[in-house]
Protein backbone atom coordinates (compact mmCIF):
# COMPACT_ATOMS: atom_id res chain seq x y z
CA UNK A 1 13.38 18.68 -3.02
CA UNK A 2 12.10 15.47 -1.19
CA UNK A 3 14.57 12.71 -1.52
CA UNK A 4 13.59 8.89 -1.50
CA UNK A 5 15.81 6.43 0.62
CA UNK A 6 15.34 2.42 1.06
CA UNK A 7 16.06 -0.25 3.44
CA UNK A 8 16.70 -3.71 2.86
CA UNK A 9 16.39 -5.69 6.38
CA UNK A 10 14.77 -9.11 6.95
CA UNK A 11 13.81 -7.61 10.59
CA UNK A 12 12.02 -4.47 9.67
CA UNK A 13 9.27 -6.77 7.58
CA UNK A 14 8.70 -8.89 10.79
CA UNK A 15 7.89 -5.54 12.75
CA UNK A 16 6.60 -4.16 9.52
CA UNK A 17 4.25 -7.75 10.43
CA UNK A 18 3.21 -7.01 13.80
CA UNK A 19 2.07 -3.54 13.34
CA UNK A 20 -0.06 -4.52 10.56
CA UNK A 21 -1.38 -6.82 13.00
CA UNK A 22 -2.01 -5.23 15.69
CA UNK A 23 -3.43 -2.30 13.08
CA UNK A 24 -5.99 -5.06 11.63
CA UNK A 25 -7.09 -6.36 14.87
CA UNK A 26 -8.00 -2.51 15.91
CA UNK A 27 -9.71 -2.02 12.00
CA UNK A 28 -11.80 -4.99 12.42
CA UNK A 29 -13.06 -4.13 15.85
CA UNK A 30 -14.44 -1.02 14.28
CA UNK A 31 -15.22 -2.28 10.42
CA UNK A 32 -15.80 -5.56 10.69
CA UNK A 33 -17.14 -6.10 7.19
CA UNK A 34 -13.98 -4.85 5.90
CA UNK A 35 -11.58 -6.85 3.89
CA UNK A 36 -7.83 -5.51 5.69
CA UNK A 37 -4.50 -6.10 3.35
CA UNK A 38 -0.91 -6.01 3.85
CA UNK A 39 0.07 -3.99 1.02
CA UNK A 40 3.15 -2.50 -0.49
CA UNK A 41 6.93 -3.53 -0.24
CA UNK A 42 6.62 -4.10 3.60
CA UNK A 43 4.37 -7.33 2.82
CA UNK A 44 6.97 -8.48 0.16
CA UNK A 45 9.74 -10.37 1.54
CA UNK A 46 13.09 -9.90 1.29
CA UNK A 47 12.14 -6.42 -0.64
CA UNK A 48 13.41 -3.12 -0.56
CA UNK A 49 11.06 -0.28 1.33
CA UNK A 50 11.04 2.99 2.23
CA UNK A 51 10.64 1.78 5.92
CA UNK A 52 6.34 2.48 5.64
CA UNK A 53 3.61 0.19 6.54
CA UNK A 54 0.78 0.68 4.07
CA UNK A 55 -2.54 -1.45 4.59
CA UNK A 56 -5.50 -1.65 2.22
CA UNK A 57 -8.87 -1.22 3.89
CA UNK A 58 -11.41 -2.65 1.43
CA UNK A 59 -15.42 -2.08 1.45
CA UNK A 60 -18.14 -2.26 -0.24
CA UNK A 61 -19.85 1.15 -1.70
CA UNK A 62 -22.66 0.73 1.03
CA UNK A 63 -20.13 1.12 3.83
CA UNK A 64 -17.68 3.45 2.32
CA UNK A 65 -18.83 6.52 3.88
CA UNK A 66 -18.94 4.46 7.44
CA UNK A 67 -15.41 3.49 7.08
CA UNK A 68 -14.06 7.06 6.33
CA UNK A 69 -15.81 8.37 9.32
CA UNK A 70 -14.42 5.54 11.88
CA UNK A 71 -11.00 5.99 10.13
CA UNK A 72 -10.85 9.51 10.67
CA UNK A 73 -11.36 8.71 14.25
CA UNK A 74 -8.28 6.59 14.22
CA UNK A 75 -5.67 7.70 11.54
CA UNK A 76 -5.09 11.72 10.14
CA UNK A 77 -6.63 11.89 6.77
CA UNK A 78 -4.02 12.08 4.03
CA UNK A 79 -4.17 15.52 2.49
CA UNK A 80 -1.37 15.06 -0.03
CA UNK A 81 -3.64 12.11 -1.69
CA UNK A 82 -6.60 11.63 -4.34
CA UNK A 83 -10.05 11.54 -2.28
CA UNK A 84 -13.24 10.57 -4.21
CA UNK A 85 -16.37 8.58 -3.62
CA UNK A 86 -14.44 5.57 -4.06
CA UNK A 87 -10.99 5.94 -1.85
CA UNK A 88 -9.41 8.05 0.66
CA UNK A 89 -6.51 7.91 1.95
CA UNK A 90 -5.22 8.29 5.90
CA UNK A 91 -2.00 8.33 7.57
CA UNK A 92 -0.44 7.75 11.05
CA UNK A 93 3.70 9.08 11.04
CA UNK A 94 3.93 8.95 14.96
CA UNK A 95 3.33 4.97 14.68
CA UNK A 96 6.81 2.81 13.95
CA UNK A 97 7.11 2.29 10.89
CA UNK A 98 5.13 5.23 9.68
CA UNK A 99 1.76 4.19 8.46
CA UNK A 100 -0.39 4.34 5.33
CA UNK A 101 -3.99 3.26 5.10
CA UNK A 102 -5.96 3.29 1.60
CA UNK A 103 -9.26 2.79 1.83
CA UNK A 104 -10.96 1.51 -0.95
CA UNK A 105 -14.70 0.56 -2.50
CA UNK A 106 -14.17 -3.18 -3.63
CA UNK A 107 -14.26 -3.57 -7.53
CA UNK A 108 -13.24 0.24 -8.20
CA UNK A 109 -10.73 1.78 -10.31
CA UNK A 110 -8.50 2.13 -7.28
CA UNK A 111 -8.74 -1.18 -5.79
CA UNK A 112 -5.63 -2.11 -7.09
CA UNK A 113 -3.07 -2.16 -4.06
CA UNK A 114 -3.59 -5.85 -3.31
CA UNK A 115 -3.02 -7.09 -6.93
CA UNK A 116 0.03 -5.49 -7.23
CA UNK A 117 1.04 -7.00 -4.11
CA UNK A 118 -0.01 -10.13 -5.67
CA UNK A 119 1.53 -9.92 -9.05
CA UNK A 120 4.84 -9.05 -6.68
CA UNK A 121 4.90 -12.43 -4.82
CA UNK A 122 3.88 -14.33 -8.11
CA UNK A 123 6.41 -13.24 -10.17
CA UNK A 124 10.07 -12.94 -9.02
CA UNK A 125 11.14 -11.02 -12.12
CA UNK A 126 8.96 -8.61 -11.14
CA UNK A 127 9.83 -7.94 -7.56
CA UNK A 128 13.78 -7.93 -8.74
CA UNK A 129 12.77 -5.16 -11.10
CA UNK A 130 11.13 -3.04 -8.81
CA UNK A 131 13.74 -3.19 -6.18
CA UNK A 132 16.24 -2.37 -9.31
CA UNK A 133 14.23 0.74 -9.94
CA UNK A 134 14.23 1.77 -6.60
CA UNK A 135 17.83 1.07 -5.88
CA UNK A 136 18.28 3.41 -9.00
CA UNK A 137 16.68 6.23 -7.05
CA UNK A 138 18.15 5.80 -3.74
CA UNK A 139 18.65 9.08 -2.33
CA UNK A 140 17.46 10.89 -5.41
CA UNK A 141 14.12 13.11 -5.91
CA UNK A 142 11.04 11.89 -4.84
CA UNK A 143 8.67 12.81 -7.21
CA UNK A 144 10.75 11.67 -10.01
CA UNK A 145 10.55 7.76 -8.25
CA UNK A 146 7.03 8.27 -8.15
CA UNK A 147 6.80 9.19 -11.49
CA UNK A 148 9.11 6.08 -12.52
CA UNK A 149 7.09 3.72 -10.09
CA UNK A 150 3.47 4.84 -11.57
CA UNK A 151 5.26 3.78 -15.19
CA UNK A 152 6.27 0.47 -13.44
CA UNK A 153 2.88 -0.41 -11.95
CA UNK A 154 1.44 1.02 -15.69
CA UNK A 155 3.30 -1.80 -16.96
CA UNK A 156 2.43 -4.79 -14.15
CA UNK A 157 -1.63 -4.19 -15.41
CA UNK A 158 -1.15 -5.61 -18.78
CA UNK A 159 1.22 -8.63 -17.70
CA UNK A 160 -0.69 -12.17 -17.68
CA UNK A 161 -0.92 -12.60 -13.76
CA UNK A 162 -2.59 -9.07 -13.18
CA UNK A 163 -4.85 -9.77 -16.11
CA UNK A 164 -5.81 -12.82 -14.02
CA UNK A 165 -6.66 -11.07 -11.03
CA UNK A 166 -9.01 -8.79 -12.80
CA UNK A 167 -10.98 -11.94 -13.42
C-alpha cells in the first residue's frame, strides 16, 4: 500500500517557483504556442503538498500531437495516467521537487488543472478545506486520498467561481 505524506513550508513553494521557471523557459523554447501553468498545491501559497511540481502544458488540437512528441524528448511519459487524443501525461522524478507535466488540448474535458488552481486562490474556504482533507490522510493510503480528492474537485465544478471560468 502507497501511503500519502504532506509538507507545509513557505520555502519549498519558492523552489517549487523556480523550477517551474526554469521548466517554462525550456517548454517555450520548444512549444512556443503553448500556454505553460503553475498548477496544483505547489502554485497555492501557504498550502499543503505532497512536495511535487505539476505544470499544465496547454495547446490547441492542431499542435497536440507536436507537443507530445517534443515532450517525450524532454520528460518520461506517465504510464500510470489516462492518455487520449486530448491529454497525456509526463513525468520527471530525478528533478527536485519531482515533476508532473499534463498536457492538455485547450477547451477539452481535461483542461481543468488551471481552474482548479484558480477556484483555489479565489476562494479561501476552499483552499482551507482541501488542506483539511489532506491533513486527514497524512500518512494514510494513497488511493483512498485520491479517491477523496476526485470527490473534492467533483464538488469545486458546480461552485459559482468554477462555473465562471467555464465561461
Amino acid at each position: 500500500m502507497e501511503k500519502v505524506n504532506f509538507i507545509k513550508n513557505h520555502s519549498f513553494n519558492k523552489k517549487a517557483e523556480k523550477t517551474f521557471l526554469l521548466h517554462k523557459s525550456i517548454l517555450t523554447k520548444v512549444l512556443p504556442e503553448a500556454d505553460i501553468q503553475h498548477v496544483g498545491s505547489s502554485a497555492i501559497p501557504n498550502s499543503i503538498t505532497k512536495g511535487d511540481l505539476d505544470i499544465q502544458v496547454r495547446v490547441d488540437v492542431a499542435n497536440f500531437q507536436k507537443a507530445v512528441q517534443e515532450l517525450s524528448r524532454i520528460y518520461e511519459l506517465n504510464e500510470g495516467s489516462t492518455r487520449n487524443e486530448f491529454f497525456c501525461s509526463f513525468k520527471d522524478d530525478s528533478v527536485s521537487p519531482p515533476l508532473g507535466v499534463q498536457l492538455t488540448v485547450i477547451g477539452s474535458e481535461l483542461d481543468f488543472f488551471w481552474k482548479f488552481r484558480d477556484v483555489l486562490l479565489m476562494n479561501q474556504q476552499y483552499r482551507e478545506e482541501y488542506d483539511r482533507l489532506k491533513a486527514e490522510f497524512e500518512g494514510k493510503d494513497m488511493d483512498r486520498y485520491r479517491e477523496a480528492k476526485k470527490f473534492f474537485f467533483e464538488r469545486l465544478i458546480e461552485t459559482p467561481e468554477y462555473q465562471m471560468l467555464e465561461k
